[in-house]
Structure formats: structure tokens, C-alpha cells
C-alpha atoms as a PDB file:
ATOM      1  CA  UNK A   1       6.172  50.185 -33.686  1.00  0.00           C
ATOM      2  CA  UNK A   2       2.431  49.603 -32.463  1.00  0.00           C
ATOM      3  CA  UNK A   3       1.944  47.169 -29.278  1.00  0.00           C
ATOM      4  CA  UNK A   4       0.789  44.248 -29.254  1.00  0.00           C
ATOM      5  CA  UNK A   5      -3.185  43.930 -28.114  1.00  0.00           C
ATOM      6  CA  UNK A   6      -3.780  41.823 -24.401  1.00  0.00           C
ATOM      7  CA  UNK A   7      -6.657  39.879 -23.834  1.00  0.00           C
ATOM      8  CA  UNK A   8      -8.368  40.791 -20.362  1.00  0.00           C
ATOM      9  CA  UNK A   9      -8.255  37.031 -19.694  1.00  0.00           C
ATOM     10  CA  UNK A  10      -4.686  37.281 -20.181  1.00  0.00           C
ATOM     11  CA  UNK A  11      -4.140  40.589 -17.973  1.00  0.00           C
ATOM     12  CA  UNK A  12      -6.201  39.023 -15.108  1.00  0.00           C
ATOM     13  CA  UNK A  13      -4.306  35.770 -15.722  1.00  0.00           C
ATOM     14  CA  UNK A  14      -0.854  38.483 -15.142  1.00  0.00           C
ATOM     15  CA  UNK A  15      -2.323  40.932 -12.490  1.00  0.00           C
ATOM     16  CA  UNK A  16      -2.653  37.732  -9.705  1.00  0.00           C
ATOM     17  CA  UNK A  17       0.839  37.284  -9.292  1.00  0.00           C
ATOM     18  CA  UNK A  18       1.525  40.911  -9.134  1.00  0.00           C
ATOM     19  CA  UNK A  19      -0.903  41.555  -6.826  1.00  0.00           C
ATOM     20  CA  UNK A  20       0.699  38.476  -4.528  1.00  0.00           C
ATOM     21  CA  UNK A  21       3.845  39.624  -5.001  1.00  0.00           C
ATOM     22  CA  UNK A  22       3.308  43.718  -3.778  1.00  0.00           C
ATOM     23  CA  UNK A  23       1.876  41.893  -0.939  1.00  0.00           C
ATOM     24  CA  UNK A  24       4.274  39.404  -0.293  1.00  0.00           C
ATOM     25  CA  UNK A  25       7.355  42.771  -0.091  1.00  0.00           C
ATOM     26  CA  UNK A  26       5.017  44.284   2.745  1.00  0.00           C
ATOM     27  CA  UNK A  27       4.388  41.557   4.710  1.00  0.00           C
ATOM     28  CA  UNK A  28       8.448  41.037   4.729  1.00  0.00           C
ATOM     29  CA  UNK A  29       8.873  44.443   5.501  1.00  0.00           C
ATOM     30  CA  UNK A  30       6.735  44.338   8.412  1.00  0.00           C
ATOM     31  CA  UNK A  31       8.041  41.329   9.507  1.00  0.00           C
ATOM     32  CA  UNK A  32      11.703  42.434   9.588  1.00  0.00           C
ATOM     33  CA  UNK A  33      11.021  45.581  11.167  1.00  0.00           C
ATOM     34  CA  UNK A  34       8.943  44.197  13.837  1.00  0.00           C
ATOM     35  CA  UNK A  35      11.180  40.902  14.439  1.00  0.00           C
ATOM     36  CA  UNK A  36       8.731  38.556  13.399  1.00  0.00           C
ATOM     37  CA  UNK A  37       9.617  35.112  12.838  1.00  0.00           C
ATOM     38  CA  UNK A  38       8.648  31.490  11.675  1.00  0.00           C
ATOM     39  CA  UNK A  39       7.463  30.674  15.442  1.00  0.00           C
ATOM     40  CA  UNK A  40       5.515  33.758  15.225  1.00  0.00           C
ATOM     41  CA  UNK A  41       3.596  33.166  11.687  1.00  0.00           C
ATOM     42  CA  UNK A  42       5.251  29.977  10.260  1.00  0.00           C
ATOM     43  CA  UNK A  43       2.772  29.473   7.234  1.00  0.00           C
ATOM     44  CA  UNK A  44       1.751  33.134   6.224  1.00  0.00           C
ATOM     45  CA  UNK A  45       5.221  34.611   5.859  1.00  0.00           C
ATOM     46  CA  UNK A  46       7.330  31.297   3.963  1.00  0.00           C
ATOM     47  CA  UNK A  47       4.371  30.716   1.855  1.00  0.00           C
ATOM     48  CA  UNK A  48       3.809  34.382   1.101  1.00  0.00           C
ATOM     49  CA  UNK A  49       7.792  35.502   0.739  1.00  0.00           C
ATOM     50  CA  UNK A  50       8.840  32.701  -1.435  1.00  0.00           C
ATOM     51  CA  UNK A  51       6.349  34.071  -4.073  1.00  0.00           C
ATOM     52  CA  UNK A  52       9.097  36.789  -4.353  1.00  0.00           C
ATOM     53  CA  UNK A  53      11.805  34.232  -5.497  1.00  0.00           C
ATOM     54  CA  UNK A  54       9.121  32.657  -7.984  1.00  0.00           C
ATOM     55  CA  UNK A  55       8.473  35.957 -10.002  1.00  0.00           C
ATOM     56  CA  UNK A  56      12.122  36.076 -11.417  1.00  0.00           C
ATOM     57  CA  UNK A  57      11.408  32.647 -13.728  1.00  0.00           C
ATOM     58  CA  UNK A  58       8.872  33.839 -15.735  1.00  0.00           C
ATOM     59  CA  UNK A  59       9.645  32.189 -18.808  1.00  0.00           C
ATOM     60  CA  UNK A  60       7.195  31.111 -20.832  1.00  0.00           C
ATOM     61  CA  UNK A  61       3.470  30.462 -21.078  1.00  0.00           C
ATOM     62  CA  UNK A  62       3.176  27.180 -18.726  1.00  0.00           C
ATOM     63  CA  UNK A  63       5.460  29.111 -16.392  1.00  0.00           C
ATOM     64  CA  UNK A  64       2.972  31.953 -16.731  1.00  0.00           C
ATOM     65  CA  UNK A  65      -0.048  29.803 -15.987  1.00  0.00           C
ATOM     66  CA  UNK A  66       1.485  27.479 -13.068  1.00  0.00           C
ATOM     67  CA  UNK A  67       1.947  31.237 -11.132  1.00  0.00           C
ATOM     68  CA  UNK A  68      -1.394  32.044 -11.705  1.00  0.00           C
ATOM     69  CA  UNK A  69      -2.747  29.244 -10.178  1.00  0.00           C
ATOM     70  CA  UNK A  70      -0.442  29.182  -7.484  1.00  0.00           C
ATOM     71  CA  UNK A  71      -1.541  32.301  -6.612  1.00  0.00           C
ATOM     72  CA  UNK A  72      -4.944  31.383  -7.050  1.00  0.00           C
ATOM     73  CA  UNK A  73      -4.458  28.507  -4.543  1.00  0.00           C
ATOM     74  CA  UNK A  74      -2.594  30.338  -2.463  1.00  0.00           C
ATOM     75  CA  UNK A  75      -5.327  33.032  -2.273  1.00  0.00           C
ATOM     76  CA  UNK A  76      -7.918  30.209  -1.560  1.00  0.00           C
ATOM     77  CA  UNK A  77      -6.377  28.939   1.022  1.00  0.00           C
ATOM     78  CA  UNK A  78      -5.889  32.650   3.039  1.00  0.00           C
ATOM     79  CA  UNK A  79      -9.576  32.967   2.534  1.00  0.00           C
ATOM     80  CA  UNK A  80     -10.354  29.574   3.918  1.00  0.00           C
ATOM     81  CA  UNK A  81      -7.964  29.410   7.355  1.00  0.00           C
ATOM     82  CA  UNK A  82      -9.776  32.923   8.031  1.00  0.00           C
ATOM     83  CA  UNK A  83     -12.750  30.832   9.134  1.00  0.00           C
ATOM     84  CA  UNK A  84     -11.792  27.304   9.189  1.00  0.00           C
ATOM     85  CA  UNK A  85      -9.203  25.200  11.046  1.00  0.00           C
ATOM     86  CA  UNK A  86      -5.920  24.413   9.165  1.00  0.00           C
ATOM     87  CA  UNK A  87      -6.764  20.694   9.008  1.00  0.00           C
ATOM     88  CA  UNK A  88      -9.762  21.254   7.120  1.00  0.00           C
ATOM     89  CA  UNK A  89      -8.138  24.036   4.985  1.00  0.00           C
ATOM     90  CA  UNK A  90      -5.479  21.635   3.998  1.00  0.00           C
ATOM     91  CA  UNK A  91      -8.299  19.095   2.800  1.00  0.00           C
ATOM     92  CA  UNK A  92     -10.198  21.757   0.645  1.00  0.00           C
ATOM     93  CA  UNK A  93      -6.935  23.202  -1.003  1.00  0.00           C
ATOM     94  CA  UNK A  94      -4.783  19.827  -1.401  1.00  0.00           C
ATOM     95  CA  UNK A  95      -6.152  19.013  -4.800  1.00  0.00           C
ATOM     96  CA  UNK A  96      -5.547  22.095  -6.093  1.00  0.00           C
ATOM     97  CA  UNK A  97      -2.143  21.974  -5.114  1.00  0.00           C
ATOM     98  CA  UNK A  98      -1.455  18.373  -5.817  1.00  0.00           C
ATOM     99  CA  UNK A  99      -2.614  19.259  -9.583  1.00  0.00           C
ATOM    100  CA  UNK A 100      -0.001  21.984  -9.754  1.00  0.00           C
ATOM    101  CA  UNK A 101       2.754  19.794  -8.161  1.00  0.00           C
ATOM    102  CA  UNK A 102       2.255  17.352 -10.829  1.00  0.00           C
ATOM    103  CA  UNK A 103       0.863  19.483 -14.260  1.00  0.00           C
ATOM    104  CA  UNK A 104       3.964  21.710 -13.413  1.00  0.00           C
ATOM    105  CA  UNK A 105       6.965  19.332 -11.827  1.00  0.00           C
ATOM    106  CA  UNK A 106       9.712  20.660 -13.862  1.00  0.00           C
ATOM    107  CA  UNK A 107       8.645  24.232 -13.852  1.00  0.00           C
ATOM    108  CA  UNK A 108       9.005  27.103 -10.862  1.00  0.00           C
ATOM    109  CA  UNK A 109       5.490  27.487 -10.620  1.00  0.00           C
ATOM    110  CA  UNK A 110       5.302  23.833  -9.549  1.00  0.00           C
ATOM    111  CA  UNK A 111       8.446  23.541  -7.310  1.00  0.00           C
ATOM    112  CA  UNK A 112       6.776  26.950  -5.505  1.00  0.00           C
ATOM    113  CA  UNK A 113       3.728  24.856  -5.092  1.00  0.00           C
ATOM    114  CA  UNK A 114       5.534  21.771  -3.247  1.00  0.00           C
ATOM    115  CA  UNK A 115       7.659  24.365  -0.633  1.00  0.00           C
ATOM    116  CA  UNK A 116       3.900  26.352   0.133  1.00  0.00           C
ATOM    117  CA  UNK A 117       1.846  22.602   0.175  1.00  0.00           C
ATOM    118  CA  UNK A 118       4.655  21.552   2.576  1.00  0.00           C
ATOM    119  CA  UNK A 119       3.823  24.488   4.846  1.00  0.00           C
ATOM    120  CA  UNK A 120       0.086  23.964   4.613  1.00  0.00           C
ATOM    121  CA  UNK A 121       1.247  20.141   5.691  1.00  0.00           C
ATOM    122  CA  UNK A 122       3.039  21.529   8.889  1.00  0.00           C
ATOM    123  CA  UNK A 123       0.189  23.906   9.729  1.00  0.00           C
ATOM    124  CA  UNK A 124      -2.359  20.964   9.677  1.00  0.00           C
ATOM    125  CA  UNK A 125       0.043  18.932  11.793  1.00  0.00           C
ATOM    126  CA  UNK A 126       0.643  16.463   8.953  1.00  0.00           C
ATOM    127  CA  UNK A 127       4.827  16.743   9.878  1.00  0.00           C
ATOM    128  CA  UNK A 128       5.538  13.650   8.170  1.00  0.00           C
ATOM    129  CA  UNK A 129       4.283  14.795   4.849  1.00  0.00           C
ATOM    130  CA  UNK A 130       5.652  18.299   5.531  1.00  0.00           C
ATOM    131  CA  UNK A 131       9.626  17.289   6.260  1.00  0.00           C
ATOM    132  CA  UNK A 132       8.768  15.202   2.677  1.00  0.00           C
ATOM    133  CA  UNK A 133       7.609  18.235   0.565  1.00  0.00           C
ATOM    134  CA  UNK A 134      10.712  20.097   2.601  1.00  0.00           C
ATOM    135  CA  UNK A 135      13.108  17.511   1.701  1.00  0.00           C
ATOM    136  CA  UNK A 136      12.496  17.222  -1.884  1.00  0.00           C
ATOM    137  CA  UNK A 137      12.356  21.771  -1.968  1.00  0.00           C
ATOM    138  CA  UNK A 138      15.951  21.625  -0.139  1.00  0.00           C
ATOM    139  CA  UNK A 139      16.976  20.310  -3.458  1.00  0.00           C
ATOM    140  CA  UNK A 140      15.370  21.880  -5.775  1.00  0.00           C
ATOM    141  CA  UNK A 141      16.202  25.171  -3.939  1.00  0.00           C
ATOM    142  CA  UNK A 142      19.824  24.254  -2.477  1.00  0.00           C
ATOM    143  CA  UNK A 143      21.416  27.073  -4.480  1.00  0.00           C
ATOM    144  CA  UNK A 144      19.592  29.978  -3.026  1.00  0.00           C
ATOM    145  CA  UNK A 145      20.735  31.172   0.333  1.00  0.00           C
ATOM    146  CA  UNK A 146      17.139  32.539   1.013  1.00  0.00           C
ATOM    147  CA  UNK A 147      15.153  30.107   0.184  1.00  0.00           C
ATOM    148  CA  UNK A 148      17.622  27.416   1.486  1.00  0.00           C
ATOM    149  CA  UNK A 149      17.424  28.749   4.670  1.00  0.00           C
ATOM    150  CA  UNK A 150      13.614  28.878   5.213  1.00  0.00           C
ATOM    151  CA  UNK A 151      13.719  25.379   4.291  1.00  0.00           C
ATOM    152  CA  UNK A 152      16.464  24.910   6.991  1.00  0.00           C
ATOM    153  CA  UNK A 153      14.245  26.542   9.447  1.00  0.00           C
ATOM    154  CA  UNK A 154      10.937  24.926   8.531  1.00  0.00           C
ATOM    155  CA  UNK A 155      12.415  21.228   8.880  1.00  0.00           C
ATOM    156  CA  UNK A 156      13.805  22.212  12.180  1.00  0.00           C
ATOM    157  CA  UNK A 157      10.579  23.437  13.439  1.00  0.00           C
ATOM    158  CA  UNK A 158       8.889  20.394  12.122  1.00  0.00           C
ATOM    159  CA  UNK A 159      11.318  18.106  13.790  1.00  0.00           C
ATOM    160  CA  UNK A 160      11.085  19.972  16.754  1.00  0.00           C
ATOM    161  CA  UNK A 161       7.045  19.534  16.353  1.00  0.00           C
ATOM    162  CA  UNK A 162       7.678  15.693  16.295  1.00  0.00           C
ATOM    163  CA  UNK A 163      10.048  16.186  19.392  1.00  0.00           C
ATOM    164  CA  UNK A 164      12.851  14.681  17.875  1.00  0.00           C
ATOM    165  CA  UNK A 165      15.092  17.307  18.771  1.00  0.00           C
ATOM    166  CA  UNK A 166      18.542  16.070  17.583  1.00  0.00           C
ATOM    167  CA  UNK A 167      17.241  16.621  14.467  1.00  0.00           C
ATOM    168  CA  UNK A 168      15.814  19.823  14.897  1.00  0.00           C
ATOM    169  CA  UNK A 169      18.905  21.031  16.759  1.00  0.00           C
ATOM    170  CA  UNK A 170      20.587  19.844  13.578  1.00  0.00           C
ATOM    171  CA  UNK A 171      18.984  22.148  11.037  1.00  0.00           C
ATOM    172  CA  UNK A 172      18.839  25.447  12.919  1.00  0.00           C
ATOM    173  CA  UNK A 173      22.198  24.956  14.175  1.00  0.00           C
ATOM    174  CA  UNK A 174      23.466  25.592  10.301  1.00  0.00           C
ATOM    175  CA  UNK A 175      21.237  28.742  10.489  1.00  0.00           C
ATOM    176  CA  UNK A 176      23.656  29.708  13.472  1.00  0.00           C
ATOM    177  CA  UNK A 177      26.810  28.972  11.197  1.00  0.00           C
ATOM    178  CA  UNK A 178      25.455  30.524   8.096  1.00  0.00           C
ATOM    179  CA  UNK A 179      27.162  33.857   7.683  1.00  0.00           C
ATOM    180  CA  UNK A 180      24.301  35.283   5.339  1.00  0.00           C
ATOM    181  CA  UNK A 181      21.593  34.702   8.047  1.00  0.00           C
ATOM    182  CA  UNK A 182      20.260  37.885   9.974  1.00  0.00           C
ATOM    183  CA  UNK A 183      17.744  36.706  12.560  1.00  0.00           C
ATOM    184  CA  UNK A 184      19.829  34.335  14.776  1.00  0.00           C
ATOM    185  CA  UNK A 185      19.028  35.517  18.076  1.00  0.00           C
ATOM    186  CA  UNK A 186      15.370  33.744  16.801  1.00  0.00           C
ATOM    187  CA  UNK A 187      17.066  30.440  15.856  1.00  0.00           C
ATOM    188  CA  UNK A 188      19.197  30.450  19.229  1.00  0.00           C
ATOM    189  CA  UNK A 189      16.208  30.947  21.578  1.00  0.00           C
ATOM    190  CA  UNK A 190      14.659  27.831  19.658  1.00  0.00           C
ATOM    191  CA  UNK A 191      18.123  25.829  20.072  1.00  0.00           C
ATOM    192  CA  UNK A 192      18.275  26.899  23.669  1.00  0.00           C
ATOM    193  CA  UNK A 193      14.525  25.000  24.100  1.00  0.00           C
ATOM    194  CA  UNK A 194      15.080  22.094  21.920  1.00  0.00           C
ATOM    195  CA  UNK A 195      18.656  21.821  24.301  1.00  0.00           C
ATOM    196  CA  UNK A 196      16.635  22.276  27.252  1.00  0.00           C
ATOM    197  CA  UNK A 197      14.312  18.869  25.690  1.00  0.00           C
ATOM    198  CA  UNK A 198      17.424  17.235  25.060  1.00  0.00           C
ATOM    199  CA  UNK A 199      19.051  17.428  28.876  1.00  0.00           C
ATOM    200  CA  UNK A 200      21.521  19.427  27.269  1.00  0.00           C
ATOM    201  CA  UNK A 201      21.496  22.156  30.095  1.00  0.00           C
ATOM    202  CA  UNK A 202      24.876  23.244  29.235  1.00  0.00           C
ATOM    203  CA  UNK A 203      24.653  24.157  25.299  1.00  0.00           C
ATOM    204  CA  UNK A 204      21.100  25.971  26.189  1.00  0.00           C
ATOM    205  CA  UNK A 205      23.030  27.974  28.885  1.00  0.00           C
ATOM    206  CA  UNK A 206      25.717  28.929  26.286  1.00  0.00           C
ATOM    207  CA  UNK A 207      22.747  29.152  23.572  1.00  0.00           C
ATOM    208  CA  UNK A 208      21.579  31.952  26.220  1.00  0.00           C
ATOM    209  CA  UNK A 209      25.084  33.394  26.410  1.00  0.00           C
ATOM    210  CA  UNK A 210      25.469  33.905  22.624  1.00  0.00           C
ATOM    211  CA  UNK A 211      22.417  35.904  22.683  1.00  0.00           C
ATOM    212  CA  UNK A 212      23.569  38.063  25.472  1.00  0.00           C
ATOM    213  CA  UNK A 213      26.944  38.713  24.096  1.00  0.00           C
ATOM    214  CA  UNK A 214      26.369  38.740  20.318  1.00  0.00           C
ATOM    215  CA  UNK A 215      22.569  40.573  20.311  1.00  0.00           C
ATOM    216  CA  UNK A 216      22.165  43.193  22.283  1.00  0.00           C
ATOM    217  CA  UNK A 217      19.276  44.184  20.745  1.00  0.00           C
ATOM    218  CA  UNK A 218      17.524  41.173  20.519  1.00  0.00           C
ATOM    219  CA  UNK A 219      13.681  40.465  21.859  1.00  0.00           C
ATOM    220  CA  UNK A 220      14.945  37.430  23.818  1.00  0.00           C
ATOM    221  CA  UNK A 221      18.049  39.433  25.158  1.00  0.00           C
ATOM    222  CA  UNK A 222      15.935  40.135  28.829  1.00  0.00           C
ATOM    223  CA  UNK A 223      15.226  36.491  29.016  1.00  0.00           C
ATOM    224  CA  UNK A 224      18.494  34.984  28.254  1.00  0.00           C
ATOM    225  CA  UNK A 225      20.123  37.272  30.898  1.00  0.00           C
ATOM    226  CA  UNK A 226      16.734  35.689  33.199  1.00  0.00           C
ATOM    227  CA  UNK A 227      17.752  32.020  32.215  1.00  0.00           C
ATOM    228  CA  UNK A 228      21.749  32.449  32.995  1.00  0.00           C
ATOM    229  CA  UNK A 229      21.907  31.434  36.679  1.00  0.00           C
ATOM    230  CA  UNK A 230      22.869  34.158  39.083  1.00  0.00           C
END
């Protein structure tokens, strides 16, 4: 049975999102092998790991196309932070991803778009807008574990950005209690800060104390045993 012909605007339209995706799986290697984190590289690694998530819905054509120009966007905006502040890269790429948000609402492609937008938000300081965009991903995303919990984890840090830390303390505290989270020595270092801004010496002590007992390898292990009084 002979193949069917592709256009070359049709491969380049296909090769984007491959290209993202290849190096969205190296960035998360490196990333889990070196311990980074959302505090380390909030923006680059949700808005380039989620991309992996949005490859499995290819479905049809406007799927197809919305991917493309997420990637496109997403590409543009990589380019632009390079040289330019994350205020103004969040003005010169907010069109673009406005236009997905809306062309592509019920699609994957456009869902994608409003979880990445809502980091470029918190990266430009614009938490308001960002806890939004998080808000409205938390339910489009609620039944994946992954995804759910980088949403978890980006409203807490935003919270935590507009010091209102009860809230904050909220959100990565069901990181602590999810059992399919790996990286919780991360999320108790942040809860032991955010208790420290609350006057809440004693649940940042035992914040401290669950990292010493529970992660012995961790990268904050020397500084919990520091913080526990002698």
C-alpha cells in the first residue's frame, strides 16, 4: 500500500513539537538528577515539561495546529527572556498566547497555553493574573497527578510571592501528603520558610525535622540539622 505524500509545510508544522518535546525529556532529566526545582527555574522547567503531557492528545488537525503554535510561542518567548526582562517578554508574547487561549479553549493545545501564560504571568510578577490562569488549569488538569501537582506547587509559590503564606502553606502542604510526589524535601524547606513568615516557629522546626529524619539525602539535609536548635 503506497504512503501517503506530506507537504513540507505540514512536516515543519509536525517537526516543532517534536523538537520541543526531545527537549522538554532532557531538561527533566537533568533536572531530576541534579535536584532542581521550581525555586530553582520556576518558568523554564513547568512550561517546558508540561509540553510532554500535551503530545499524547494529538487528535486532529486544530489539535495539530494549536501545538504548533504553542510551541512557536513558547520558542519566542525563550528567545526573548535571553535578552530582555520577563516583564517586557510577557508584553511581546501575551497576544500570541491570548490568541491560542481563545482560538483553541476546548482543545489541549489551548489549555497547555493557559498553564505556560500563567507561568509567564508569575515570572513577570503579575501573581494575580498567574493564581487566575493556575486556578482555571487545576481544573482542567485535576485528573493528572503530574500536572496537578505542578499546579499545586506553582500557586503555592505565587501565594508565597504575595506573602500570604496561609495560603501558600496550604498548597504545598498537599504536596507533603501526596503519596505520588518525589521531591518533598524541596516543598518542606519552602513550608519551613513560609512557617518561619507565619510565627509558626514550631511547625518550621518539625518541617526541619521531617527532612532530617525522612531525607537523608536531601540538599537541605545540612541546613535543617543547622536550623534545629542545639
Amino acid at each position: 500500500m503506497a504512503q501517503k505524500r506530506v507537504s513540507r509545510s505540514r512536516k515543519r508544522d509536525l517537526e516543532q513539537p517534536d523538537r520541543f518535546t526531545n527537549f522538554t525529556h532532557s531538561l527533566l532529566q537533568f533536572a531530576t538528577k541534579h535536584k532542581v526545582y521550581l525555586s530553582v527555574a520556576l518558568g523554564l522547567i513547568i512550561t517546558l515539561s508540561i509540553a510532554i503531557a500535551g503530545m499524547l492528545y494529538f487528535a486532529n488537525k486544530a489539535e495539530d495546529k494549536a501545538l504548533a503554535l504553542l510551541a512557536q510561542s513558547q520558542n519566542k518567548y525563550q528567545t526573548i527572556i535571553k535578552n530582555s526582562s520577563p516583564d517586557q517578554a510577557y508584553l511581546d508574547v501575551a497576544d500570541d498566547f491570548k490568541l491560542i487561549m481563545q482560538k483553541y479553549s476546548g482543545k489541549m493545545g489551548g489549555k497547555l497555553a493557559q498553564f505556560i501564560f500563567a507561568n509567564i504571568c508569575y515570572q513577570a510578577g503579575y501573581y494575580d493574573q498567574a493564581i487566575e490562569l493556575y486556578n482555571q488549569s487545576l481544573s482542567d488538569f485535576g485528573d493528572n497527578p503530574f500536572i496537578k501537582n505542578l499546579i499545586l506547587s506553582s500557586l503555592g509559590y505565587s501565594h508565597e510571592a504575595k506573602k500570604e503564606y496561609k495560603t501558600a502553606a496550604k498548597y504545598f502542604e498537599m504536596l507533603v501528603s501526596a503519596p505520588e510526589y518525589s521531591m518533598k524535601d524541596e516543598v518542606l524547606f519552602n513550608l519551613a520558610q513560609i512557617y518561619a513568615g507565619m510565627e509558626n516557629y514550631e511547625r518550621r522546626l518539625n518541617a526541619f525535622k521531617k527532612i532530617i529524619s525522612d531525607h537523608k539525602d536531601s540538599m537541605y539535609l545540612e541546613i535543617a540539622k543547622e536550623s534545629i536548635p542545639g
